[in-house]
PDB file of N, CA and C in Angstrom:
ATOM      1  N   UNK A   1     -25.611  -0.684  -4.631  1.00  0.00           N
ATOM      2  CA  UNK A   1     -24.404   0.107  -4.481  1.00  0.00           C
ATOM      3  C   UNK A   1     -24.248   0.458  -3.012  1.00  0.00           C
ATOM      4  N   UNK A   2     -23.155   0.084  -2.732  1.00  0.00           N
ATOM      5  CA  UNK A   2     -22.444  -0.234  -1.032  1.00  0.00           C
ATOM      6  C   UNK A   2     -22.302   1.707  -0.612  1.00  0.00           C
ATOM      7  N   UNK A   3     -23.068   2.525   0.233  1.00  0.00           N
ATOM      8  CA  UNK A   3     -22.871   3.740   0.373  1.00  0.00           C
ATOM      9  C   UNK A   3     -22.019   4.104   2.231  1.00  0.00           C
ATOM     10  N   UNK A   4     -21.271   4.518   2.037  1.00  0.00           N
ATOM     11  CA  UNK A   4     -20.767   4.423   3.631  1.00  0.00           C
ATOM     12  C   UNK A   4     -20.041   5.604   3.929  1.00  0.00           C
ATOM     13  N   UNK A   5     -20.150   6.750   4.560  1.00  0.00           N
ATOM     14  CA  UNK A   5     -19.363   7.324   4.768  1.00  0.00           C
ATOM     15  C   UNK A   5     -17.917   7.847   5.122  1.00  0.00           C
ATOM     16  N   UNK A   6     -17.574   6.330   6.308  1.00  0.00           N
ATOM     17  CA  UNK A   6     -16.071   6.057   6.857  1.00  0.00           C
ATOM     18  C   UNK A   6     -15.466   4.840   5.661  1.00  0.00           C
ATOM     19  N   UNK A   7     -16.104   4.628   4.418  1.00  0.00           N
ATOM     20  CA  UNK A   7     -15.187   4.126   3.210  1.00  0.00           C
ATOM     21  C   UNK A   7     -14.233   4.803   3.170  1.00  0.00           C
ATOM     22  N   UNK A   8     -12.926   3.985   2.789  1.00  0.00           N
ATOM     23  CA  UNK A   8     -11.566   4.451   2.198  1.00  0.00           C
ATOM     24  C   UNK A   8     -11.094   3.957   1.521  1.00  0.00           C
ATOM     25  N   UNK A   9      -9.945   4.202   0.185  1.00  0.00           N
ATOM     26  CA  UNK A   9      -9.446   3.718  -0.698  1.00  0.00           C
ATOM     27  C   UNK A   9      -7.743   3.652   0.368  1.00  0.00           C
ATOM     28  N   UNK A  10      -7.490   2.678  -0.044  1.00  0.00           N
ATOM     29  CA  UNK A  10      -5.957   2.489   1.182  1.00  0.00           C
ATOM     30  C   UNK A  10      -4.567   2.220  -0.199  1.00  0.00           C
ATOM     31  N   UNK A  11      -3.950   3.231   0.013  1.00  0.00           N
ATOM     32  CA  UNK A  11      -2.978   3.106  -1.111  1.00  0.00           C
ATOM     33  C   UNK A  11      -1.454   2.561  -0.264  1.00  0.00           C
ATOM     34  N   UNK A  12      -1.077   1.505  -0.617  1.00  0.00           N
ATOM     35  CA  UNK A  12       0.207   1.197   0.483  1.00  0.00           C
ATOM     36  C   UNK A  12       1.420   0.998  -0.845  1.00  0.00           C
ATOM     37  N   UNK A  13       2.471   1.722  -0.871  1.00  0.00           N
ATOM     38  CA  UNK A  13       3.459   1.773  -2.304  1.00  0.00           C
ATOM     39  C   UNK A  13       4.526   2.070  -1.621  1.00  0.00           C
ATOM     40  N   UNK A  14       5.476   0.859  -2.296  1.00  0.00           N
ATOM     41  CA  UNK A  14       6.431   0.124  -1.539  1.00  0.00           C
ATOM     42  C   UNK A  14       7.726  -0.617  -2.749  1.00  0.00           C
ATOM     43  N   UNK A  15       8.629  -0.827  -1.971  1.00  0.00           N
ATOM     44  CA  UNK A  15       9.842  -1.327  -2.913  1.00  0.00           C
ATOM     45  C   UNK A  15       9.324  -2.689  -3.206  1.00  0.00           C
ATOM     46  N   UNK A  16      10.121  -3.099  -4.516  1.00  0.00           N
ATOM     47  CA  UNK A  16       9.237  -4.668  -5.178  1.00  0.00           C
ATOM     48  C   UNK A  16       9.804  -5.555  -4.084  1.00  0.00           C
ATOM     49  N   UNK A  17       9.372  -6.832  -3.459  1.00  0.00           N
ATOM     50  CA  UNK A  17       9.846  -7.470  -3.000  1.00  0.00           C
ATOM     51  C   UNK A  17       9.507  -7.676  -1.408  1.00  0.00           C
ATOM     52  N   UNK A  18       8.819  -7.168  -1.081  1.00  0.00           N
ATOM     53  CA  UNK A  18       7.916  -6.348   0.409  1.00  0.00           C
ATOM     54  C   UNK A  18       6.482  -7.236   0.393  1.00  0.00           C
ATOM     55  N   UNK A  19       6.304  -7.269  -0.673  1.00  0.00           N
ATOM     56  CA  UNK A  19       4.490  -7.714  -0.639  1.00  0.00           C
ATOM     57  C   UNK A  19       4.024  -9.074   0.351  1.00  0.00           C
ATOM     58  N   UNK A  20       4.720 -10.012   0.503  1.00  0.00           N
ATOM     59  CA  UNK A  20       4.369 -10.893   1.122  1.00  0.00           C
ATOM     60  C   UNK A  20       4.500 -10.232   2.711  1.00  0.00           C
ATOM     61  N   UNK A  21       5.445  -9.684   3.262  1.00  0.00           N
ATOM     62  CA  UNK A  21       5.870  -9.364   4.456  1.00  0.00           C
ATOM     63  C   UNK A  21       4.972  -8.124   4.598  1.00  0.00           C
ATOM     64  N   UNK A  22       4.473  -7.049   3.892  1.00  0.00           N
ATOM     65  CA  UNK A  22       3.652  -5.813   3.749  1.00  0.00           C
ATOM     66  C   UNK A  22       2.274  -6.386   4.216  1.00  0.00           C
ATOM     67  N   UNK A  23       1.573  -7.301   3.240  1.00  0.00           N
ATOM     68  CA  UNK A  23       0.520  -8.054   3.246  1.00  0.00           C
ATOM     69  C   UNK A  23       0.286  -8.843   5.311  1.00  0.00           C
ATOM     70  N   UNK A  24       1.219  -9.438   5.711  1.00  0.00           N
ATOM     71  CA  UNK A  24       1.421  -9.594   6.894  1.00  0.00           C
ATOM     72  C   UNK A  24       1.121  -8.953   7.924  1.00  0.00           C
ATOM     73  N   UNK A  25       1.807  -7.784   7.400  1.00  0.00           N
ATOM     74  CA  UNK A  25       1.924  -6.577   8.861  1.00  0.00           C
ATOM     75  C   UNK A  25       0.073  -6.240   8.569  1.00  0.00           C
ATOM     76  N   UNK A  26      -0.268  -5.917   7.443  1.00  0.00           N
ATOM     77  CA  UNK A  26      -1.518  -5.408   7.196  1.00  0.00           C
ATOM     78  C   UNK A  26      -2.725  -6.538   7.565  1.00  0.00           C
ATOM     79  N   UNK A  27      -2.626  -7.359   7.416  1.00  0.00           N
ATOM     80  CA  UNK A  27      -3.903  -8.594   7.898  1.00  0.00           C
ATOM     81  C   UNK A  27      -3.461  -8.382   8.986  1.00  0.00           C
ATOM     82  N   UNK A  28      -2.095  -8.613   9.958  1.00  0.00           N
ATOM     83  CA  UNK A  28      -2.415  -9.132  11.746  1.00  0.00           C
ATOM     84  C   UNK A  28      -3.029  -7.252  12.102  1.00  0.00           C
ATOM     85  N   UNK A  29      -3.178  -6.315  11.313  1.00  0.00           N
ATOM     86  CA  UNK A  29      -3.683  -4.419  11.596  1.00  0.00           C
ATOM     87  C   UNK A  29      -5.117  -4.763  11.255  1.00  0.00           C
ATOM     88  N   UNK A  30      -5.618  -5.890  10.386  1.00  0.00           N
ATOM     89  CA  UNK A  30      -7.114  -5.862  10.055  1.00  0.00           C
ATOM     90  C   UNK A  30      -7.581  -6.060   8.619  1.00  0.00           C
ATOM     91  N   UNK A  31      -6.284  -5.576   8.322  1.00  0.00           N
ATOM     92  CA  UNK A  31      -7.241  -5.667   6.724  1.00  0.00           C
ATOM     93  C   UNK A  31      -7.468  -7.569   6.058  1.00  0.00           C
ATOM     94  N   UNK A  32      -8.495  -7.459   5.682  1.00  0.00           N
ATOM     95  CA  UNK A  32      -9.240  -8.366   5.004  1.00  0.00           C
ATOM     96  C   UNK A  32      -9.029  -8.952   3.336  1.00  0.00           C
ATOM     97  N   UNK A  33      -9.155  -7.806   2.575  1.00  0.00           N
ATOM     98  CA  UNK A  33      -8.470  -8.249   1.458  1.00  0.00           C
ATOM     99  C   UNK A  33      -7.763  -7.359   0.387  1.00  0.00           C
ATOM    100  N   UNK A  34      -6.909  -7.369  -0.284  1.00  0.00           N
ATOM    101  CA  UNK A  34      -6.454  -6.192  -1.157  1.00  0.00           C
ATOM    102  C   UNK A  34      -5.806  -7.129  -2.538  1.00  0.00           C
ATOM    103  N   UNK A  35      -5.904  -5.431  -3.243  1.00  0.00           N
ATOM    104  CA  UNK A  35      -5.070  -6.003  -4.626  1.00  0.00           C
ATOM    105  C   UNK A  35      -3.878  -5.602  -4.456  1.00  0.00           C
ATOM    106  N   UNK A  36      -2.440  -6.662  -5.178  1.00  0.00           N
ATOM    107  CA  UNK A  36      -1.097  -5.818  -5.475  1.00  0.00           C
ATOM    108  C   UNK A  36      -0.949  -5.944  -6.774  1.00  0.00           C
ATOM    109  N   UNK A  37      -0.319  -4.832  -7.147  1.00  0.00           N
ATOM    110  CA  UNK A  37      -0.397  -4.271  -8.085  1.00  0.00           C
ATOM    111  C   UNK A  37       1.384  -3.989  -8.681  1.00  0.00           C
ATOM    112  N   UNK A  38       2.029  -4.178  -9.812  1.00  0.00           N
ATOM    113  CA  UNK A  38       3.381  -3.968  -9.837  1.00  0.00           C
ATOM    114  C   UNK A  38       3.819  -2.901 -10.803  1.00  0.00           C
ATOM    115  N   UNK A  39       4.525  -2.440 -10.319  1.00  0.00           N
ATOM    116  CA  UNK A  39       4.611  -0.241 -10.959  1.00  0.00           C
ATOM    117  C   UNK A  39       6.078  -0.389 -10.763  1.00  0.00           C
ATOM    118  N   UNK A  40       6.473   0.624 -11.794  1.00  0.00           N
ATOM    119  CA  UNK A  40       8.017   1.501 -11.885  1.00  0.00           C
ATOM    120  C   UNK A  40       7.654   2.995 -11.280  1.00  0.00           C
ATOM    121  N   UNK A  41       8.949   3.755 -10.608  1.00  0.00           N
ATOM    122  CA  UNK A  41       8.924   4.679  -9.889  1.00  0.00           C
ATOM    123  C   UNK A  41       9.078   5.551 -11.051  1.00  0.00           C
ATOM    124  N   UNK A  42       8.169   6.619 -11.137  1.00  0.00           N
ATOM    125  CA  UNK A  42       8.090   7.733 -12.519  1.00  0.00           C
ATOM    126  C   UNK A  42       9.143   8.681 -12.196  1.00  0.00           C
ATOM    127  N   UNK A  43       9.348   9.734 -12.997  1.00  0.00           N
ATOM    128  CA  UNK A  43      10.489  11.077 -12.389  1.00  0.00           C
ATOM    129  C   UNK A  43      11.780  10.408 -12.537  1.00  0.00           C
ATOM    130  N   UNK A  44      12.300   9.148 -13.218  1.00  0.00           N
ATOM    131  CA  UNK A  44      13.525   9.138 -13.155  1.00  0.00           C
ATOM    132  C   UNK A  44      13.925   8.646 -11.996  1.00  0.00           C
ATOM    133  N   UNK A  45      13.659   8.290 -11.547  1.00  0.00           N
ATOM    134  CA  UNK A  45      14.235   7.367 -10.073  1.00  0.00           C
ATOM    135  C   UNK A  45      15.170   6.270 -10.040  1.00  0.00           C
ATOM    136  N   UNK A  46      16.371   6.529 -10.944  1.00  0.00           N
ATOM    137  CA  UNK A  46      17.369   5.260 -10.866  1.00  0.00           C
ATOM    138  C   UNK A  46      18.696   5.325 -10.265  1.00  0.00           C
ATOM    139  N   UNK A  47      18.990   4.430 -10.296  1.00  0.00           N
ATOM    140  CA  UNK A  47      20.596   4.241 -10.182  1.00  0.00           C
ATOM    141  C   UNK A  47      21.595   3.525 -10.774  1.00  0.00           C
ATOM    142  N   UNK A  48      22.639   4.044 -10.881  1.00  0.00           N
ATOM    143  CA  UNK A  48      23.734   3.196 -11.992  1.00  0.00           C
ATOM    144  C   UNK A  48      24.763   3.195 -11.276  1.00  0.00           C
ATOM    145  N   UNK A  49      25.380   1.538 -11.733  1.00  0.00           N
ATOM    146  CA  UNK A  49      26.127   1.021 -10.735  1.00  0.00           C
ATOM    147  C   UNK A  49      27.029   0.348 -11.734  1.00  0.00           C
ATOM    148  N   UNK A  50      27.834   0.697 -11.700  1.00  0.00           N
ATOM    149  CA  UNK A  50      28.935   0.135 -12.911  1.00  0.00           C
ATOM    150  C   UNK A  50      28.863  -0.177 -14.546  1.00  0.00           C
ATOM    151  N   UNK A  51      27.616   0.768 -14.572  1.00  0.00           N
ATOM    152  CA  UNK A  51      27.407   1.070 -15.664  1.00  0.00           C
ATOM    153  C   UNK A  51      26.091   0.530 -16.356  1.00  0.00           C
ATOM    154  N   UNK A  52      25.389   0.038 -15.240  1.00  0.00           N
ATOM    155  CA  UNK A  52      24.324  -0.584 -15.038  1.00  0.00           C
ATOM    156  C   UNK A  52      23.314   0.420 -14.952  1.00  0.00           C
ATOM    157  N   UNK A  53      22.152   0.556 -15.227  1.00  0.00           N
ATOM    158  CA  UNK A  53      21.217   1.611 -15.062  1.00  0.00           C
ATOM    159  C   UNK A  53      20.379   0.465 -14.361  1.00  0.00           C
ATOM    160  N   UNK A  54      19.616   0.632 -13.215  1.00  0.00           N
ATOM    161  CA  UNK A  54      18.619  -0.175 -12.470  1.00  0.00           C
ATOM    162  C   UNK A  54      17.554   1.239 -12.094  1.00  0.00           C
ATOM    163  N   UNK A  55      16.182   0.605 -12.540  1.00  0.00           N
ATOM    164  CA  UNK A  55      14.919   1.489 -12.493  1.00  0.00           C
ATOM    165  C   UNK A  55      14.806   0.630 -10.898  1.00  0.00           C
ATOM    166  N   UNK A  56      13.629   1.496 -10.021  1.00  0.00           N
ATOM    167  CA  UNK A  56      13.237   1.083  -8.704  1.00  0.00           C
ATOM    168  C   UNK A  56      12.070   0.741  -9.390  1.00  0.00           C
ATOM    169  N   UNK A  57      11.989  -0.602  -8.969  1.00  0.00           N
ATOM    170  CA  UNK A  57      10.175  -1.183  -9.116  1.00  0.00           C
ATOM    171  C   UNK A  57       9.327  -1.537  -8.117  1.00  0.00           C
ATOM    172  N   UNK A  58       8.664  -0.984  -7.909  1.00  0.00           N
ATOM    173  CA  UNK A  58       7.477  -0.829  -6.817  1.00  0.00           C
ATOM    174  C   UNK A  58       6.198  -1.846  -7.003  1.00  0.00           C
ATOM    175  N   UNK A  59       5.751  -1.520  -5.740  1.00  0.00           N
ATOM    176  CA  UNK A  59       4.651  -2.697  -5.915  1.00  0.00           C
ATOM    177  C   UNK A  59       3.554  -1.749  -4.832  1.00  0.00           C
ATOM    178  N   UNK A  60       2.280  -1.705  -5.433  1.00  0.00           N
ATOM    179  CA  UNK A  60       1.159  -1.096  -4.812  1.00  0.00           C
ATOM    180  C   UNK A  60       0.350  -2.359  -4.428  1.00  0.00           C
ATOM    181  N   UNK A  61       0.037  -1.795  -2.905  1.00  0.00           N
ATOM    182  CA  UNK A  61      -1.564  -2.679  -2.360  1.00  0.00           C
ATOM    183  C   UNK A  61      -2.338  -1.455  -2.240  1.00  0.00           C
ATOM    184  N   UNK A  62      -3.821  -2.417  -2.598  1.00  0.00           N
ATOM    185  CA  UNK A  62      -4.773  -1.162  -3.016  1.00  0.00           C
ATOM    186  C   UNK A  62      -5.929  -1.676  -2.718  1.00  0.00           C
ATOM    187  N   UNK A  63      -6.814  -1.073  -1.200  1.00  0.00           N
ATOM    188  CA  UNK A  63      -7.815  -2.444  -0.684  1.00  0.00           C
ATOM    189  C   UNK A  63      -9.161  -0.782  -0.300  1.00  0.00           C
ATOM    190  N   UNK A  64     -10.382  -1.231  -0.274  1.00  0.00           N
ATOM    191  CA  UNK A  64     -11.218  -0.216   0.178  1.00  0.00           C
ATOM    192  C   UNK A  64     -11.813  -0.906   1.693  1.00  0.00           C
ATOM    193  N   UNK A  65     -11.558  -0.232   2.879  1.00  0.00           N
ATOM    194  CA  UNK A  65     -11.474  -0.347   4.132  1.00  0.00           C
ATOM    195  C   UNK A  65     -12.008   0.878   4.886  1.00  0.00           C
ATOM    196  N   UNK A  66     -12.901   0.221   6.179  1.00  0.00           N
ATOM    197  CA  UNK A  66     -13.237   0.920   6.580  1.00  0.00           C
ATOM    198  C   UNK A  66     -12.219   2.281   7.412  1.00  0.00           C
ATOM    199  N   UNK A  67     -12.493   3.483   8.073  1.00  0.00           N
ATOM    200  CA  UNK A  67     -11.111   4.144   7.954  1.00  0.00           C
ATOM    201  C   UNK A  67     -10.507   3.868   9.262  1.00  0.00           C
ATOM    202  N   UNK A  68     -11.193   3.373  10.326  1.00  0.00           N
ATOM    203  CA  UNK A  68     -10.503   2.610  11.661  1.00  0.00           C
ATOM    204  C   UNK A  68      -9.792   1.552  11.005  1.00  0.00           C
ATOM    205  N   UNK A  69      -9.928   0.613  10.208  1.00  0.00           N
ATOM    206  CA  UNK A  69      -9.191  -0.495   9.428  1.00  0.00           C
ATOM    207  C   UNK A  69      -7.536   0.239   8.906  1.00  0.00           C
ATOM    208  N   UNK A  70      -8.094   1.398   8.012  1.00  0.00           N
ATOM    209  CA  UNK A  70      -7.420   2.216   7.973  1.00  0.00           C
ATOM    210  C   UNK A  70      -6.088   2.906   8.599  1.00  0.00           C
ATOM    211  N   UNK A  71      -6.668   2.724   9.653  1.00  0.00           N
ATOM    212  CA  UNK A  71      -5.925   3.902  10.341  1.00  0.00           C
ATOM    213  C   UNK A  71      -4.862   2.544  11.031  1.00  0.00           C
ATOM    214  N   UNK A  72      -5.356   1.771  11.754  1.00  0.00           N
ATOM    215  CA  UNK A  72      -4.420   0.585  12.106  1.00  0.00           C
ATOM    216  C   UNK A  72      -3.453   0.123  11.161  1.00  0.00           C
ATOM    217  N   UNK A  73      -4.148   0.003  10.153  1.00  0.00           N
ATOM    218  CA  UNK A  73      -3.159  -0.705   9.066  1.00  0.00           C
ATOM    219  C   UNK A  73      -1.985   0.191   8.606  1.00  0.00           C
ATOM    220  N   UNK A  74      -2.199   1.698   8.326  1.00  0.00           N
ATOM    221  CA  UNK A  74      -1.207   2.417   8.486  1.00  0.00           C
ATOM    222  C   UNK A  74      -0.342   2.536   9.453  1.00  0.00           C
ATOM    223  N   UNK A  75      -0.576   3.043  10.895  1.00  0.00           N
ATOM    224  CA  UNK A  75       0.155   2.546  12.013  1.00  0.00           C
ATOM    225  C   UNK A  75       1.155   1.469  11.839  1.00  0.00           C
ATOM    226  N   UNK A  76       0.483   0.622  11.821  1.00  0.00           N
ATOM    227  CA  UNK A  76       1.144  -0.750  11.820  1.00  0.00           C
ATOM    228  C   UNK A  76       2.427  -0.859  10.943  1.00  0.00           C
ATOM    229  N   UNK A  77       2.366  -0.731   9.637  1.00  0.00           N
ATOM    230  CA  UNK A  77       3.059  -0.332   8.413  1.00  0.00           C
ATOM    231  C   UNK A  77       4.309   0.725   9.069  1.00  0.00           C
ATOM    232  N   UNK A  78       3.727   2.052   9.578  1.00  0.00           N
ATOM    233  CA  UNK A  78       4.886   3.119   9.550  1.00  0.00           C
ATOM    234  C   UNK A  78       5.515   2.294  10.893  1.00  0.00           C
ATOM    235  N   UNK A  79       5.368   1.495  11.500  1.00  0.00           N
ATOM    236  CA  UNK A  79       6.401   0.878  13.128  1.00  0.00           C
ATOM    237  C   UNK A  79       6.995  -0.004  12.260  1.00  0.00           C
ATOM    238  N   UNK A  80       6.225  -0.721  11.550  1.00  0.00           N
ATOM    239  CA  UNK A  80       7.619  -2.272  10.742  1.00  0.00           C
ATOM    240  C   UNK A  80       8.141  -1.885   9.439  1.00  0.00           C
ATOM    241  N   UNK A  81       7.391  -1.272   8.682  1.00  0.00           N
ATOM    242  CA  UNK A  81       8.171  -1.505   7.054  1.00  0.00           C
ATOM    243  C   UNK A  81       7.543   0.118   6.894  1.00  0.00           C
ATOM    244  N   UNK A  82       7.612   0.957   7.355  1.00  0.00           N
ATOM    245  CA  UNK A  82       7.871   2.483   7.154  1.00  0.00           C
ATOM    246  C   UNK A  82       8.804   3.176   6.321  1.00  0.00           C
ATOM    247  N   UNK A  83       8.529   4.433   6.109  1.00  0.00           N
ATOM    248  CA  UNK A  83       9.629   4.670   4.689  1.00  0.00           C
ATOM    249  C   UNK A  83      11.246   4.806   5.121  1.00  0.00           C
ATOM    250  N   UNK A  84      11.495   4.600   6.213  1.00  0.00           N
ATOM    251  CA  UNK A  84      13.020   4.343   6.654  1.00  0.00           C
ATOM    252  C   UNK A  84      13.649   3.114   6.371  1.00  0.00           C
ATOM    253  N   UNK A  85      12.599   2.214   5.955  1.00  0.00           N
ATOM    254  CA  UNK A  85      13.033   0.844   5.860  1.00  0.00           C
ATOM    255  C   UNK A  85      13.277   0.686   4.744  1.00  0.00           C
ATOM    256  N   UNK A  86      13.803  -0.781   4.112  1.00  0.00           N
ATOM    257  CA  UNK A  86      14.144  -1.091   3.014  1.00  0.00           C
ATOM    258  C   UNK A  86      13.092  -0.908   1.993  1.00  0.00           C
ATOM    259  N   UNK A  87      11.861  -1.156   2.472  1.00  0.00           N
ATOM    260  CA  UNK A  87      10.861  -1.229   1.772  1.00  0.00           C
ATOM    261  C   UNK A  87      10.032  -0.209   1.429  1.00  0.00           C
ATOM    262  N   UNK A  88      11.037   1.104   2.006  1.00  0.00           N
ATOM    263  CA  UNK A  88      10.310   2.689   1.303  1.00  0.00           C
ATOM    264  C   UNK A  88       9.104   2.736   1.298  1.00  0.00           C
ATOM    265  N   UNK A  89       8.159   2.499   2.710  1.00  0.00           N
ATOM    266  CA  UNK A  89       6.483   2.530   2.416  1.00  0.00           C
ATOM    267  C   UNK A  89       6.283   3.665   2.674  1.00  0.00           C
ATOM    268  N   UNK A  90       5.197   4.354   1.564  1.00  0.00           N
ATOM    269  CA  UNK A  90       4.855   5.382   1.891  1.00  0.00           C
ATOM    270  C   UNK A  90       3.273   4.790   1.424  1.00  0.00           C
ATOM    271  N   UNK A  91       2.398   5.599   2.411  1.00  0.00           N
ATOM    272  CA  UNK A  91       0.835   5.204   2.493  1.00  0.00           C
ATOM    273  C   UNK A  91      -0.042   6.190   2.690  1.00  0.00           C
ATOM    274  N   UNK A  92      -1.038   6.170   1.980  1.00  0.00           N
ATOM    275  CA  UNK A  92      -2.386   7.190   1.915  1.00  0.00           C
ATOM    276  C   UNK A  92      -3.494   6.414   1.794  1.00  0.00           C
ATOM    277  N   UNK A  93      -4.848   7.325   2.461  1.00  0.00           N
ATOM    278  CA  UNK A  93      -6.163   6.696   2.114  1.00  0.00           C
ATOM    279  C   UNK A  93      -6.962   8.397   1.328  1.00  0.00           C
ATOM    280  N   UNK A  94      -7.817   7.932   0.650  1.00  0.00           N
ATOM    281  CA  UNK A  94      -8.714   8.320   0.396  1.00  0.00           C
ATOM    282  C   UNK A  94     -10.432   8.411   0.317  1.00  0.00           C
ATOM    283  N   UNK A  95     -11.138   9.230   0.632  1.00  0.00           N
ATOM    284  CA  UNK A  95     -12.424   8.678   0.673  1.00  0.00           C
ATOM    285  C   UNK A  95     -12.957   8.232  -0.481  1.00  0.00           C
ATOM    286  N   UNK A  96     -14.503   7.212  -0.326  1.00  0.00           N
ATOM    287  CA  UNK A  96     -14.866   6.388  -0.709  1.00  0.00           C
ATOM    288  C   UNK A  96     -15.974   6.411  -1.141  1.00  0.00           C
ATOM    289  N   UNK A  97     -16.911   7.377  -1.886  1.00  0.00           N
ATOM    290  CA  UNK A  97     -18.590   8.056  -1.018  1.00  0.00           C
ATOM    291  C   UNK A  97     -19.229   6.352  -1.775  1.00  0.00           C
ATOM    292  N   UNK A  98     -18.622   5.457  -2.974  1.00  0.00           N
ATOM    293  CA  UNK A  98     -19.822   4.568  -3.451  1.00  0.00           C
ATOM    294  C   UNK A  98     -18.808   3.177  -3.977  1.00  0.00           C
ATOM    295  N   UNK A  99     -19.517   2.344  -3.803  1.00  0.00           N
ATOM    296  CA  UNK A  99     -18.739   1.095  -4.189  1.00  0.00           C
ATOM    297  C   UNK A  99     -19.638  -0.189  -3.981  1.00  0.00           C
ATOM    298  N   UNK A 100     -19.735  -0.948  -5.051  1.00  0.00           N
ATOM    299  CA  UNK A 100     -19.971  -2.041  -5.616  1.00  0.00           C
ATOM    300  C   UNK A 100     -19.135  -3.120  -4.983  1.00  0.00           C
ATOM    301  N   UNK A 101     -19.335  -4.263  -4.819  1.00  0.00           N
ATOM    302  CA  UNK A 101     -18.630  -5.541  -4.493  1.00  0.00           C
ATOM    303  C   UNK A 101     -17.683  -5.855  -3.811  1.00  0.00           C
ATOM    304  N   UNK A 102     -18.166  -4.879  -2.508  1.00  0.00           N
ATOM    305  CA  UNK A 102     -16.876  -4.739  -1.417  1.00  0.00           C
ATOM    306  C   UNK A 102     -18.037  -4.926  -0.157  1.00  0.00           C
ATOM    307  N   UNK A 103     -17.197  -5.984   0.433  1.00  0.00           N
ATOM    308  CA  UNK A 103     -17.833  -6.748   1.960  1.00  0.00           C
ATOM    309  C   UNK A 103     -17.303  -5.841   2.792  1.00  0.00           C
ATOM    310  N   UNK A 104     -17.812  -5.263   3.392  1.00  0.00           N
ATOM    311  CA  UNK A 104     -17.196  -4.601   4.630  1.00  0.00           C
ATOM    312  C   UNK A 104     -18.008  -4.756   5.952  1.00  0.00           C
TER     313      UNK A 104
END
């Protein structure tokens, strides 16, 4: 069992359709490898458009990184696809104290 103190859980949640271009900005910041993951926005988050009801569907990357990895990869994210952008990123890390089958 992998013990490290500067472990982080890297939560990057984003509009559907971002992931290839998200994934981009985040490898040339460092990161190495992550999962995406595909989610609906909870609380009612829609819009209706001619009578159309459209839910927002989101898409999570979800990678455990060291927190300098971290911290770039966020950076990086809030200058290109930040939550002003189309792609509504909003991003958090969390610590990490134990983990199994992660190369770092």
């Amino acid at each position: 069992m992998e013990t490290n103190k500067s472990m982080r859980a890297l939560f990057i949640i984003f509009a559907a359709g971002f992931a290839d271009e998200m994934m981009d900005v985040a490898r040339e910041a460092g990161l190495k490898g992550a999962t995406i993951v595909k989610a609906n926005a909870g609380g009612g988050l829609h819009e209706t458009f001619l009578g159309i009801t459209v839910h927002f569907e989101k898409e999570i990357i979800v990678s455990v990184v060291d927190a300098e990895i971290a911290e770039k990869v966020m950076s990086a994210i809030k200058e290109k696809l930040g939550v002003t952008s189309d792609a509504r990123t909003v991003c958090f890390t969390l610590p990490v104290d134990k983990a199994i089958g992660v190369n770092m």
